[in-house]
Protein backbone atom coordinates (compact mmCIF):
# COMPACT_ATOMS: atom_id res chain seq x y z
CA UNK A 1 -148.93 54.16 -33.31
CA UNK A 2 -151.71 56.57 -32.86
CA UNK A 3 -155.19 55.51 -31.90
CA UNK A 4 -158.37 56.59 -31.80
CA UNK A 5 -161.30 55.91 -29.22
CA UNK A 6 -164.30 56.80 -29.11
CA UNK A 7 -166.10 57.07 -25.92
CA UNK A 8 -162.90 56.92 -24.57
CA UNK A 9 -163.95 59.14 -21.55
CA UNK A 10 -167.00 56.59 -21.02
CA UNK A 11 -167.27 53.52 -18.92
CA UNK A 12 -165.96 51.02 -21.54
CA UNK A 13 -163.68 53.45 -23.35
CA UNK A 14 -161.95 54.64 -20.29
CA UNK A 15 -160.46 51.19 -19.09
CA UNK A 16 -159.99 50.66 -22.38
CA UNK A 17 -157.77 53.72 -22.99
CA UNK A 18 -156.16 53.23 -19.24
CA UNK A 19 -155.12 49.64 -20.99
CA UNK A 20 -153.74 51.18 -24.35
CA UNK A 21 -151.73 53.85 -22.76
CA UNK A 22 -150.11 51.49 -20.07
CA UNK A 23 -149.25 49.59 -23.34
CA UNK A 24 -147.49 52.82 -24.53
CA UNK A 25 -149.58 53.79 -27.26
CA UNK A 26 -150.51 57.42 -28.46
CA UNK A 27 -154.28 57.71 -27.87
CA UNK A 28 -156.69 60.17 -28.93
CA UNK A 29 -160.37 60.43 -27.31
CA UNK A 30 -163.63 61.56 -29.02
CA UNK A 31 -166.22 61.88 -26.64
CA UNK A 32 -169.31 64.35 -26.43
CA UNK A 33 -169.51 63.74 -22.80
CA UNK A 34 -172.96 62.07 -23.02
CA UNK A 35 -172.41 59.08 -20.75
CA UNK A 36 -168.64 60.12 -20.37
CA UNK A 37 -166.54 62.24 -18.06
CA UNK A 38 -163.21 63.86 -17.73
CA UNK A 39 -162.89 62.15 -14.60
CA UNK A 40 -162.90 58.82 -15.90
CA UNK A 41 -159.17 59.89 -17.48
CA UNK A 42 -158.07 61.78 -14.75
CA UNK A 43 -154.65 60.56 -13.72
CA UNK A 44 -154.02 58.63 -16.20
CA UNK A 45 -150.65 58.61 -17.68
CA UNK A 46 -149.05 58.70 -21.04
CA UNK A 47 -149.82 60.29 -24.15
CA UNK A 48 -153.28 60.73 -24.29
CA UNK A 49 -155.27 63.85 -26.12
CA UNK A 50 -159.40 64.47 -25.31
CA UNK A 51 -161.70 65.96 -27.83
CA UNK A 52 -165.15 66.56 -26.77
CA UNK A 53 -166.88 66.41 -29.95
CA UNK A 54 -169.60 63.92 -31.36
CA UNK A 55 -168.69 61.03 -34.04
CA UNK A 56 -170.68 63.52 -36.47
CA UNK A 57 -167.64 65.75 -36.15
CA UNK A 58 -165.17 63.68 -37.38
CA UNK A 59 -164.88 65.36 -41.24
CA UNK A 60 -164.18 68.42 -39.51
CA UNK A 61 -160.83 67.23 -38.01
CA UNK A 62 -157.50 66.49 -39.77
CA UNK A 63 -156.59 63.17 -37.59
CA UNK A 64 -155.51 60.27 -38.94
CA UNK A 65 -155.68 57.34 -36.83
CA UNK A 66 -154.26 53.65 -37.31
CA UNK A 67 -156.53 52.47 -35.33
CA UNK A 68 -160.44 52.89 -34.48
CA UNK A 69 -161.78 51.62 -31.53
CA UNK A 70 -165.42 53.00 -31.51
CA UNK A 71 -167.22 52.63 -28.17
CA UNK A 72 -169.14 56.32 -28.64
CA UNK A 73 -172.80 54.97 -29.64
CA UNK A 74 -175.51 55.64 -27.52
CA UNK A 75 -175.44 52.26 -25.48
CA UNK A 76 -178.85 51.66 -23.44
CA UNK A 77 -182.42 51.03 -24.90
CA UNK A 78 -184.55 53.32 -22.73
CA UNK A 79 -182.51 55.84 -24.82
CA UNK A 80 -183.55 55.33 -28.04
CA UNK A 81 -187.32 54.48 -27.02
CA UNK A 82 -187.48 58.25 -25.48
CA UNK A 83 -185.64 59.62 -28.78
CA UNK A 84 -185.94 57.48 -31.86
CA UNK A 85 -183.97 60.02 -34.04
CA UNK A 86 -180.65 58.15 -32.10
CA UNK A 87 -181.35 55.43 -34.18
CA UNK A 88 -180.07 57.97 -37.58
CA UNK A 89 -177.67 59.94 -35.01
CA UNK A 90 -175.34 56.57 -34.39
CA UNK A 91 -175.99 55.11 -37.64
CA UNK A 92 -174.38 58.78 -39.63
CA UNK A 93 -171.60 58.77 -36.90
CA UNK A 94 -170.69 55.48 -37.52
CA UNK A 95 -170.62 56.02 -41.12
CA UNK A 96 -168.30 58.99 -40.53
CA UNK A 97 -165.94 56.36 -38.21
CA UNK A 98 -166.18 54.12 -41.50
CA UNK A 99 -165.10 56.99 -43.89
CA UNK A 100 -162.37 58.16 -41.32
CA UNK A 101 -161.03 54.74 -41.79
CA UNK A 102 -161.12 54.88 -45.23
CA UNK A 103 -158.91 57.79 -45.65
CA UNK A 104 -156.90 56.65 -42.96
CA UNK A 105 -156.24 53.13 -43.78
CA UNK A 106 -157.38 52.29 -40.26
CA UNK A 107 -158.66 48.70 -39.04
CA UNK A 108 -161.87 48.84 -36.55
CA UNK A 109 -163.13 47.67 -33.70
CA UNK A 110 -166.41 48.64 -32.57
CA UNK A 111 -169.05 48.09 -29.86
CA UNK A 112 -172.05 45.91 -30.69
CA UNK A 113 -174.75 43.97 -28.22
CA UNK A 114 -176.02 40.43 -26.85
CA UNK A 115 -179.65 42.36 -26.79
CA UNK A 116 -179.39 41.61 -30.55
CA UNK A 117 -180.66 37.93 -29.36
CA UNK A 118 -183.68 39.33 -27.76
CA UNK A 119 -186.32 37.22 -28.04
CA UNK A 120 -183.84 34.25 -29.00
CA UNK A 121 -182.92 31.22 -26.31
CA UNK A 122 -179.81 31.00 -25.43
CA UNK A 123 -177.02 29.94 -25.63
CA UNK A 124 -176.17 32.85 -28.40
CA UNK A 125 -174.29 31.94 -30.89
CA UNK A 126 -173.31 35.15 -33.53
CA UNK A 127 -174.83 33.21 -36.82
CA UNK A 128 -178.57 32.94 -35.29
CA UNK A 129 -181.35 35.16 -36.88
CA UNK A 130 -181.94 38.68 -35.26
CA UNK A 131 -185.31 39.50 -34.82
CA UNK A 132 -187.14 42.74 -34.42
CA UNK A 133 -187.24 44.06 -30.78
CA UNK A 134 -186.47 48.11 -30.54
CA UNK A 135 -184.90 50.60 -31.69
CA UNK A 136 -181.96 50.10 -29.77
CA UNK A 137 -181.23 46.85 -31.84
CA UNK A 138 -182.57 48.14 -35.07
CA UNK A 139 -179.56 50.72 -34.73
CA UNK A 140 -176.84 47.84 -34.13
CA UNK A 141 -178.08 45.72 -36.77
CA UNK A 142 -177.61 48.63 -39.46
CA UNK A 143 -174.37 48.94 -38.18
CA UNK A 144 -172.90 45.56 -38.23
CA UNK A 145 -174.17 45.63 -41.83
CA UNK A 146 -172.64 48.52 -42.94
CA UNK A 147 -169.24 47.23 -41.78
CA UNK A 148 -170.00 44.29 -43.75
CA UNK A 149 -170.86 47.04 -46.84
CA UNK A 150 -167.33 48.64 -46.07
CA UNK A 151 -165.49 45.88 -46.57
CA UNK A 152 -167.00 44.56 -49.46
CA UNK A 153 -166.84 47.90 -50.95
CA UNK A 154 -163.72 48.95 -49.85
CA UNK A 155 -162.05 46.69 -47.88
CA UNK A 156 -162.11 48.11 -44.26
CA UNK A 157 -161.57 45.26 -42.31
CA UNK A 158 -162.99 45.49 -38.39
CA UNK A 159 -164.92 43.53 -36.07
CA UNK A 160 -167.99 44.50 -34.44
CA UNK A 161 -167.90 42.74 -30.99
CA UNK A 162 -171.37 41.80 -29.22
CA UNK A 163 -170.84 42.50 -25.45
CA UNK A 164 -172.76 40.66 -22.91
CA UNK A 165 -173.72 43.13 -19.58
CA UNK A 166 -170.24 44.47 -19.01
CA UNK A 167 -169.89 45.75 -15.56
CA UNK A 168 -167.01 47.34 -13.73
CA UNK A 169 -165.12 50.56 -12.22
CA UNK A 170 -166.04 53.94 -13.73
CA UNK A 171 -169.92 53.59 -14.62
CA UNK A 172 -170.98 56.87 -12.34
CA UNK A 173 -171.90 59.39 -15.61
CA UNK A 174 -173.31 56.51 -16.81
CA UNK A 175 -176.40 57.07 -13.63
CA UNK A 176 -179.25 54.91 -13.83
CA UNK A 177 -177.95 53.13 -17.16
CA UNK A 178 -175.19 51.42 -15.78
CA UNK A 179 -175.03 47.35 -15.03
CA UNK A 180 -177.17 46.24 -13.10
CA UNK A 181 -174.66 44.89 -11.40
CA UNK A 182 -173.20 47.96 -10.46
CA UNK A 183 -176.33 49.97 -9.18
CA UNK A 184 -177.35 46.80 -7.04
CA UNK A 185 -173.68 47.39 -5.14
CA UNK A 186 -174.60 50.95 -5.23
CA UNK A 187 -177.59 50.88 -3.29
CA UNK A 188 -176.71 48.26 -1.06
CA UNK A 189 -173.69 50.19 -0.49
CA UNK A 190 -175.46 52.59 0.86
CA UNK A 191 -177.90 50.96 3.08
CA UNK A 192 -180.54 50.31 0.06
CA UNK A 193 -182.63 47.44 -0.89
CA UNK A 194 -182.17 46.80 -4.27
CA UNK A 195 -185.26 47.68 -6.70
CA UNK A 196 -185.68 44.58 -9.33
CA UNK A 197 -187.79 44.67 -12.28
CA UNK A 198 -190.11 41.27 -11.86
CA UNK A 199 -189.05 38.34 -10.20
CA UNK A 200 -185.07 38.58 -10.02
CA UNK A 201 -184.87 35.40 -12.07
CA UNK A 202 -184.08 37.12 -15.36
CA UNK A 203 -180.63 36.07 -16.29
CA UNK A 204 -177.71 37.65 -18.20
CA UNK A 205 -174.16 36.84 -18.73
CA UNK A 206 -172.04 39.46 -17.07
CA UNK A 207 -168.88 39.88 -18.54
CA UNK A 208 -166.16 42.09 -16.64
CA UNK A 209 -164.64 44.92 -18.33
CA UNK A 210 -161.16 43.74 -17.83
CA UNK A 211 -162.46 41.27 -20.15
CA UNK A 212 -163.90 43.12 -22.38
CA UNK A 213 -161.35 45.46 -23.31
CA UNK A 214 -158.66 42.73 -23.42
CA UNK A 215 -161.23 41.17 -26.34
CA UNK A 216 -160.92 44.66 -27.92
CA UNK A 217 -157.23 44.34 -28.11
CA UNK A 218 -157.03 40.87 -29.41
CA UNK A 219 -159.66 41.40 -31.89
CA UNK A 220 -157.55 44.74 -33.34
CA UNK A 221 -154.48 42.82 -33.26
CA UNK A 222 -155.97 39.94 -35.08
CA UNK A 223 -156.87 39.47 -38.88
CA UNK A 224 -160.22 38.10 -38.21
CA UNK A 225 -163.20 40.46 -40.02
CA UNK A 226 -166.82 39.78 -38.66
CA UNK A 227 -168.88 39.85 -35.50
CA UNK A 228 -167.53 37.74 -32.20
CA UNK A 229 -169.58 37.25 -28.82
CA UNK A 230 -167.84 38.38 -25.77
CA UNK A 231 -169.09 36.70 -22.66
CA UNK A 232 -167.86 34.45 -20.08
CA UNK A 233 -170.50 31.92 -21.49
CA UNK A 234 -172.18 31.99 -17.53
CA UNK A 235 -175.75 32.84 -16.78
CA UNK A 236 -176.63 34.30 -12.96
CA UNK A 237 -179.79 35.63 -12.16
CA UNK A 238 -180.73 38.66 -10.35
CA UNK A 239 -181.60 37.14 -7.24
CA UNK A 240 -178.24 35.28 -7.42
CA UNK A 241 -176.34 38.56 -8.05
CA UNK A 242 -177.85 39.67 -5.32
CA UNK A 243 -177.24 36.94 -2.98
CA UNK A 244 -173.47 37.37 -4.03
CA UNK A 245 -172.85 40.35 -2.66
CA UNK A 246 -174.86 40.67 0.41
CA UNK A 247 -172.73 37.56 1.00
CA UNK A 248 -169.00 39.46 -0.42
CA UNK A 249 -170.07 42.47 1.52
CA UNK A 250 -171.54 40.69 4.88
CA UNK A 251 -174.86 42.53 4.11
CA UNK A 252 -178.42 41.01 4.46
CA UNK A 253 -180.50 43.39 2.26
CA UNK A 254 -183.04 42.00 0.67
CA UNK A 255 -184.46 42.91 -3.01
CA UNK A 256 -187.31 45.50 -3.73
CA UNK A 257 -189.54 43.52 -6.28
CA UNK A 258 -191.58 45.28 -8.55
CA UNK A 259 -193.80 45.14 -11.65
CA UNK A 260 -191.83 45.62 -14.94
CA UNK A 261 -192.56 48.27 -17.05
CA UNK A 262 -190.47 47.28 -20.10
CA UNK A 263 -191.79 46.31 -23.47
CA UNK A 264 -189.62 43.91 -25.14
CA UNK A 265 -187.95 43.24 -21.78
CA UNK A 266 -184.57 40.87 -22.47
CA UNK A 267 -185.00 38.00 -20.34
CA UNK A 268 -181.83 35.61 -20.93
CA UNK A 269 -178.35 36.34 -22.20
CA UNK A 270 -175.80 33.90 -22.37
CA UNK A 271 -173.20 34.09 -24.62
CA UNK A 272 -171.68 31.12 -26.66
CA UNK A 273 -167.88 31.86 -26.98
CA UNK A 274 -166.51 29.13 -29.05
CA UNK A 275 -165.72 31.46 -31.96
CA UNK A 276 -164.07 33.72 -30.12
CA UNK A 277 -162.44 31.19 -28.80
CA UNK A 278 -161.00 30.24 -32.34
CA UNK A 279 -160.66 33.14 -34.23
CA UNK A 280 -158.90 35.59 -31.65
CA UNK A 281 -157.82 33.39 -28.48
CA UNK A 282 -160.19 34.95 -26.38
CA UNK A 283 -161.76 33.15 -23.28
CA UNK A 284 -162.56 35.40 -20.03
CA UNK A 285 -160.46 35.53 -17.29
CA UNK A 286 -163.50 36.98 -14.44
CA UNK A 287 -166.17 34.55 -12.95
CA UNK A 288 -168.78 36.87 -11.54
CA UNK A 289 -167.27 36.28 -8.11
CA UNK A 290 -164.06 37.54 -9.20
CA UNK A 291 -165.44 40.47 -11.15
CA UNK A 292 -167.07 41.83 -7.69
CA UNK A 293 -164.50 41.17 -5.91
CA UNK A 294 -162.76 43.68 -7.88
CA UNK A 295 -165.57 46.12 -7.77
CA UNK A 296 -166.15 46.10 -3.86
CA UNK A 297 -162.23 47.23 -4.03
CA UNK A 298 -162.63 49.77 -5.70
CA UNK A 299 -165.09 51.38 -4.28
């Protein structure tokens, strides 16, 4: 069974291919290295091929995968807002993971986002109406359309999967996008106070990769086409996060609070999981507590 990830060198895509080749699958990475790293797959063993070429590259490689997971879309707003021309760069790869899968037969899985419900109180549930926030979203929109397009036209089924502030081992390429989860351990790690944006009572629902890429799995191995949450369906705010692990780490740091620069600044994520629930037997196995726990471990 050969696979294909993209981003597989990545934060997301590496656990995810860790997962697939402990399950003894063949697995082939695409990654341009953006957010990724080669050290993200060192050690990891099994049979397991890097590329480090863009999704834009695909045509020019004779693969042919039975499987698509693609995590290699520029994943962090600030991103697009400095370069809108990412908005055409992940649409045109994604098309080119869409007409891979049409040659290949293959079934997809793909990375979407709970900032889609910018804007929108929560709890989210995947039928509510996305409204216009940034480019960011603009780009994940198009995409979870044009799945829908390739499986009416030619019926490719996948399922684009909106991820709710995943957090986790392996986010150092990612620098200062990772989860904010992450860099708050990161500077308090080191002595820090962590540096919030407002008041610390923004809330998001942060979902542990674990979880995440055992969603992934279930929603390839299912027969379920469409667009599924994947959450824990828990709010915590900043402050609380914070509170956490100066308490897991026997720290007393307080937070750095400053004025928010953000335009369209998401202010509440909190995913509603029921469909999930139904359609691919998916229900999250880390509480926040638990994810950190297995975060201060592992660093």
């Amino acid at each position: 069974m050969s696979t294909l990830v993209t981003g597989g060198a990545g934060f997301i895509g590496s656990n995810l291919v860790e997962d697939l080749l402990r399950a003894g699958e063949d697995v082939l990475v695409l990654d341009n290295m953006h957010t990724g790293s080669a050290e993200n797959l060192a050690g990891l063993e099994g049979r397991l091929e890097l590329i480090q070429k863009s999704c834009n590259d695909l045509s020019t490689l004779d693969i042919h995968p039975q499987k698509i997971y693609h995590l290699g879309i520029p994943s962090s707003s600030p991103m697009y807002k400095r370069n809108p021309y990412l908005v055409g760069e992940a649409i045109n790869g994604f098309i080119s993971i869409y007409e891979l899968a049409r040659r290949s037969g293959s079934r997809v899985v793909y990375a979407s986002s709970s900032s889609l419900y910018n804007g929108i109180l929560p709890p989210h549930r995947e039928d509510m109406a996305i409204g216009v926030a940034d480019y960011y979203t603009e780009a994940r929109l198009a995409m979870e359309r044009m799945a829908e397009l390739y499986q009416r036209l030619y019926g490719i089924a996948s399922v684009g999967l909106r991820f709710f502030s995943v957090y986790g081992p392996r986010e150092e390429a990612k620098k200062q996008y990772a989860n904010m989860v992450t860099q708050f351990l990161w500077d308090m790690k080191a002595g820090k106070r962590p540096l919030v944006y407002g008041d610390g009572t923004q809330t998001r629902d942060f979902t542990y990769v674990l979880d995440v890429v055992r969603a992934m799995r279930l929603a390839m191995d299912s027969d379920y086409h469409g667009i599924l949450n994947v959450g824990t369906g828990e709010a915590w705010s900043f402050n609380e996060v914070i509170e956490l692990l100066n308490r897991m780490m026997d720290l007393s740091l307080e937070a750095q609070y400053t004025e928010n620069p953000i335009k369209n600044y998401v202010l509440q994520t909190l995913a509603d999981t029921a469909k999930a629930k139904s359609t691919i037997g998916f229900r999250s196995r880390f509480g926040l507590k638990e994810g950190i726990g297995e975060l201060i471990r592992f660093y």
